[in-house]
C-alpha atoms as a PDB file:
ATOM      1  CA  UNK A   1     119.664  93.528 152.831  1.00  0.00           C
ATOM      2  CA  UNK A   2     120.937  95.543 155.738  1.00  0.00           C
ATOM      3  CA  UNK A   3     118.491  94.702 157.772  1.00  0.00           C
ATOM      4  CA  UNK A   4     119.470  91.304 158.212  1.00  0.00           C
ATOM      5  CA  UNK A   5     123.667  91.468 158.025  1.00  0.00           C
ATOM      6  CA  UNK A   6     124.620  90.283 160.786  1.00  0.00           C
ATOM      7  CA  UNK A   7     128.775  89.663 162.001  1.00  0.00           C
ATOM      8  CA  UNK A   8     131.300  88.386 160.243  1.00  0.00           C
ATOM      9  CA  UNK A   9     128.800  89.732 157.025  1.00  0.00           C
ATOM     10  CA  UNK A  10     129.339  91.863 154.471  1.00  0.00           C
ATOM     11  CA  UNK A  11     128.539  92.743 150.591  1.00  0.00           C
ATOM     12  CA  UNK A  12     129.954  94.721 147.670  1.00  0.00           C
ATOM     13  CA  UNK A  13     128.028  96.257 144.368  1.00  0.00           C
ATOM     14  CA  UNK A  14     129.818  98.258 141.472  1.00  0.00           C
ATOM     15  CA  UNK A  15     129.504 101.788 142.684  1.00  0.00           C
ATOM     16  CA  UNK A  16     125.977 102.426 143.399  1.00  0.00           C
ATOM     17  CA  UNK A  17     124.970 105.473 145.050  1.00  0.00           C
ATOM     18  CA  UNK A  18     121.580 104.669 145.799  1.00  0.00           C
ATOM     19  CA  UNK A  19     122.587 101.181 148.169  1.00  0.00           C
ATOM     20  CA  UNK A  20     125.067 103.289 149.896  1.00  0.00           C
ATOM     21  CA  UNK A  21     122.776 105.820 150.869  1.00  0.00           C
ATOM     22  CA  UNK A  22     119.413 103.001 151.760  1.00  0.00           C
ATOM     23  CA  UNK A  23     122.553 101.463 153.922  1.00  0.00           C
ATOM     24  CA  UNK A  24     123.376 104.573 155.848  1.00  0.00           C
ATOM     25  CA  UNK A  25     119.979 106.047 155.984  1.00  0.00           C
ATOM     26  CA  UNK A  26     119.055 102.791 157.642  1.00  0.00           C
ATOM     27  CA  UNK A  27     122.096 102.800 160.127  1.00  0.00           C
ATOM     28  CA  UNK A  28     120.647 106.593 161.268  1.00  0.00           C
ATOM     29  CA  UNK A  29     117.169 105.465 161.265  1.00  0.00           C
ATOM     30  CA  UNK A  30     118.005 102.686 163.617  1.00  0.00           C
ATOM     31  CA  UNK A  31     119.976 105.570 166.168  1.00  0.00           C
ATOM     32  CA  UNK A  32     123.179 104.014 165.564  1.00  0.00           C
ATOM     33  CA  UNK A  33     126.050 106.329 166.124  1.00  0.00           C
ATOM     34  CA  UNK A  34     127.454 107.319 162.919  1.00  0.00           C
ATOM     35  CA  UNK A  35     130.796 109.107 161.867  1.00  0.00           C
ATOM     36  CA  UNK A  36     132.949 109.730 158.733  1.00  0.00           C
ATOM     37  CA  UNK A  37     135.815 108.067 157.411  1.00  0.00           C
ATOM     38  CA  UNK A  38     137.876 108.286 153.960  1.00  0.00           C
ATOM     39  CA  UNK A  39     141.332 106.970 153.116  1.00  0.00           C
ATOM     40  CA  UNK A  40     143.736 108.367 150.359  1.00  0.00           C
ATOM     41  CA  UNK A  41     144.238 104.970 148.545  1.00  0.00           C
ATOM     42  CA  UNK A  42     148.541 106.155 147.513  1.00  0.00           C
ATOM     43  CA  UNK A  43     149.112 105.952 151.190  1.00  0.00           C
ATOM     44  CA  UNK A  44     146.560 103.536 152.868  1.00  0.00           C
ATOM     45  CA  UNK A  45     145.966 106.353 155.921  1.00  0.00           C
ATOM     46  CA  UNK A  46     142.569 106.436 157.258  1.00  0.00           C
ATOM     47  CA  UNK A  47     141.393 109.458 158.846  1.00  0.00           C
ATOM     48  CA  UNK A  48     138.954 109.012 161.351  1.00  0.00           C
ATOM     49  CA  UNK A  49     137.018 110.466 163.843  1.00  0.00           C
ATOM     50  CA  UNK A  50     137.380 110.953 167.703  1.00  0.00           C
ATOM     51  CA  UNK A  51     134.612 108.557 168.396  1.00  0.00           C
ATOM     52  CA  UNK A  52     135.609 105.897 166.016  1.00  0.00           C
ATOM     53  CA  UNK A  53     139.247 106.163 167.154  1.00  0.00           C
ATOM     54  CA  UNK A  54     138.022 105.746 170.818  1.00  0.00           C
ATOM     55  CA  UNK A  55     136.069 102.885 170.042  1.00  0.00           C
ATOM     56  CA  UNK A  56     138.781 101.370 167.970  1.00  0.00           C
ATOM     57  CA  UNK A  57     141.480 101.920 170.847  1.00  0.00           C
ATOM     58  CA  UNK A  58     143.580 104.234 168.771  1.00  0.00           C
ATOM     59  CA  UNK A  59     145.902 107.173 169.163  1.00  0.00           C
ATOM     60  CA  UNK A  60     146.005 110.280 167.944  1.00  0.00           C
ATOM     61  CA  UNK A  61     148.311 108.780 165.523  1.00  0.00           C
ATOM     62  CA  UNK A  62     148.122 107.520 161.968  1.00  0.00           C
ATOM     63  CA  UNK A  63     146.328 104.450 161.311  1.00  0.00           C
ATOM     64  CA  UNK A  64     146.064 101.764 158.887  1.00  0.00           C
ATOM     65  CA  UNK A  65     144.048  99.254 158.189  1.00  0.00           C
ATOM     66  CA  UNK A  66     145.614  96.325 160.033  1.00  0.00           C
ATOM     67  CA  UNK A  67     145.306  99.300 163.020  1.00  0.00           C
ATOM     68  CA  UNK A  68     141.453  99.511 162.338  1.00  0.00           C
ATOM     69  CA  UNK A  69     141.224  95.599 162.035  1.00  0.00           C
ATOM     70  CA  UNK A  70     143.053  94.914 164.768  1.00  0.00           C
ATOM     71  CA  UNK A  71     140.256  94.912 167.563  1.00  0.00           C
ATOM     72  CA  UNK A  72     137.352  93.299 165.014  1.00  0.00           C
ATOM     73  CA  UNK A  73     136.594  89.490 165.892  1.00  0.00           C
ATOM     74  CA  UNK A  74     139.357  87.462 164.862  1.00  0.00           C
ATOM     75  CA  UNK A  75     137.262  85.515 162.364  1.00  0.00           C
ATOM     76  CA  UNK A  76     135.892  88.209 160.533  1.00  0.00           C
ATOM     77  CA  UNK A  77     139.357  89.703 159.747  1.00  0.00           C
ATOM     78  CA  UNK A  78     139.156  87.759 156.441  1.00  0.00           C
ATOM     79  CA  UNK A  79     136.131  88.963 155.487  1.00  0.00           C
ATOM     80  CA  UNK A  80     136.708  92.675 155.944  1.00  0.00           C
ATOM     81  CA  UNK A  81     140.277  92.113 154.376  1.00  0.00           C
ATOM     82  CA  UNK A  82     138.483  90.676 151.225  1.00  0.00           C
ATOM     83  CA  UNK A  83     135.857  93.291 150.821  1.00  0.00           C
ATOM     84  CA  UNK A  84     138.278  96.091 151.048  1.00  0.00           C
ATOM     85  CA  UNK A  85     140.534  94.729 148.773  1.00  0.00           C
ATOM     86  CA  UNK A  86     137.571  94.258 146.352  1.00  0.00           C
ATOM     87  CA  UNK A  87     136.915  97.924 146.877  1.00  0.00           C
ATOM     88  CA  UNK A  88     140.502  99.089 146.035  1.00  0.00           C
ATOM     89  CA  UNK A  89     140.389  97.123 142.350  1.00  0.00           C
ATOM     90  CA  UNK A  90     137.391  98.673 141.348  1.00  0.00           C
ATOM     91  CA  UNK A  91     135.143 101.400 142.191  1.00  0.00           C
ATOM     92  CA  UNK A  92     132.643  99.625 144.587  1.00  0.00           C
ATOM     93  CA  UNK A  93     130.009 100.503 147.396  1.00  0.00           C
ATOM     94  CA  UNK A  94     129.951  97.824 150.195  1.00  0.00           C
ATOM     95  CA  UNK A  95     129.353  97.158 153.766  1.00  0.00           C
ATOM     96  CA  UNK A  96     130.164  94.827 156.276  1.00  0.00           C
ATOM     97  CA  UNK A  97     129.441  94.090 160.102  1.00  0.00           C
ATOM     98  CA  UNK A  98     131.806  93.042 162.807  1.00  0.00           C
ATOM     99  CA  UNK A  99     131.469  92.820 166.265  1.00  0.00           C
ATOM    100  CA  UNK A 100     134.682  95.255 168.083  1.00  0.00           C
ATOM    101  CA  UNK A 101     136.235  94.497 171.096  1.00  0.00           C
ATOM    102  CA  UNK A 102     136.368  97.586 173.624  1.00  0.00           C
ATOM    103  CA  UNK A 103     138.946  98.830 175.440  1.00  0.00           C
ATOM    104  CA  UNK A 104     136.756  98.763 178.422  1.00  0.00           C
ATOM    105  CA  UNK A 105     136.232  94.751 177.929  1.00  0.00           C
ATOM    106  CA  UNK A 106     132.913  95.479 176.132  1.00  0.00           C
ATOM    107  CA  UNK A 107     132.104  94.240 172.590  1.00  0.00           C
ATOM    108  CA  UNK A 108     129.307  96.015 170.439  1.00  0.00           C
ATOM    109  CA  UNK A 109     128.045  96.182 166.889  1.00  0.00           C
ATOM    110  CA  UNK A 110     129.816  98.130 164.357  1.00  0.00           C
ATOM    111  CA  UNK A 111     129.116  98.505 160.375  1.00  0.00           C
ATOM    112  CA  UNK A 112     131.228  99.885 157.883  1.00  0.00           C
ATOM    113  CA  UNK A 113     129.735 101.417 154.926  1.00  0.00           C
ATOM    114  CA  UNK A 114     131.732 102.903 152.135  1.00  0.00           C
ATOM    115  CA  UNK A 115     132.522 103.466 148.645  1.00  0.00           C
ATOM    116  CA  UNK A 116     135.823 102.975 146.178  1.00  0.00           C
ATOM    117  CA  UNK A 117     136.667 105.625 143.520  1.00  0.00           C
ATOM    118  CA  UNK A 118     140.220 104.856 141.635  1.00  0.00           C
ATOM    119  CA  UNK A 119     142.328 107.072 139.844  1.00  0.00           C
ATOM    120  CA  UNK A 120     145.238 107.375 137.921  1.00  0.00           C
ATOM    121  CA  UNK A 121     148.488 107.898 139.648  1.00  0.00           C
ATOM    122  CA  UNK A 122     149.762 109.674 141.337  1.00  0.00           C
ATOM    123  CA  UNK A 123     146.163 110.100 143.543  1.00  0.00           C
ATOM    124  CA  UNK A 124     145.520 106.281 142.967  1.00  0.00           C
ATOM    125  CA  UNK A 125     142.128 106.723 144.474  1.00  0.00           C
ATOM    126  CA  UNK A 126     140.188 106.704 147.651  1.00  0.00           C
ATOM    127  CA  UNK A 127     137.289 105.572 149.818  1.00  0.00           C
ATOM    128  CA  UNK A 128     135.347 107.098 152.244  1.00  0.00           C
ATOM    129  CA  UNK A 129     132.239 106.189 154.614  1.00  0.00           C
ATOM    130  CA  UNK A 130     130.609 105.889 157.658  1.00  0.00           C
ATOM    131  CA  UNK A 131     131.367 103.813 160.918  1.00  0.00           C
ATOM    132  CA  UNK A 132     128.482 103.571 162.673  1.00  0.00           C
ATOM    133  CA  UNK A 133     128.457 102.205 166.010  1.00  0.00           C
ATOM    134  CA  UNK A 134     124.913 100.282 167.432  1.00  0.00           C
ATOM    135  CA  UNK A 135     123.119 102.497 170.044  1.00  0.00           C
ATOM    136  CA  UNK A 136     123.905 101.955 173.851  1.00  0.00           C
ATOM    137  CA  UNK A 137     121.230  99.424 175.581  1.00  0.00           C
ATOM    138  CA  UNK A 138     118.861 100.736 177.707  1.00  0.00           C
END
């Protein structure tokens, strides 16, 4: 399934393990740059990593998700909106594609691929992943 997502793309299973792993297994097998990411569900903060925050054009501040979104292609807003709100109603695995607009001027491949636990209050929850970025041409 993976193998042909392309942007704007995405899908979303009750929590299955085994699709989350074949999706980031074939993300590393394919050299893509990958890097964790979970978010605390009570608060909506994603903590990221250096690279992802670089590529995203973020601070060393707290982020979001409108502050993730906010460099994706315009049209596939909607579609990452949906899928993560499917996530946060029940315990999911998805992934999507997008194409992410560089600081530099550049745009280049990036998939999410995560999964949704929920919990009672007060942890509400959380999901965590990968970003993985598509390898540099050469």
């Amino acid at each position: 399934m993976l193998q042909l997502m392309k942007p704007g793309f995405a899908t979303i299973l009750p929590e299955d393990s085994r699709a989350h792993e074949e999706w980031a297994q074939t993300l590393v097998g394919r050299n893509y740059l990958v890097e964790r990411w979970h978010c605390d569900l009570s608060t909506g903060i994603f903590a990221i990593g250096e690279i992802t925050k670089t590529r995203h054009g973020l601070g060393d501040t707290l982020c979001g998700l409108f502050d993730i979104i906010r460099n994706y292609h315009e049209d596939h807003h909607k579609t990452v909106l949906n899928i993560l709100e499917e996530a946060t109603a029940a315990a999911s695995s998805f992934c999507f594609c997008t194409t992410l607009q560089e600081e530099s001027g550049a745009t280049t491949r990036v998939f999410c691929v995560g999964t949704s636990t929920l919990g009672a209050p007060p942890s509400d929850g959380r999901m965590q992943g990968i970003f993985a970025f598509a390898p540099a041409e050469g």
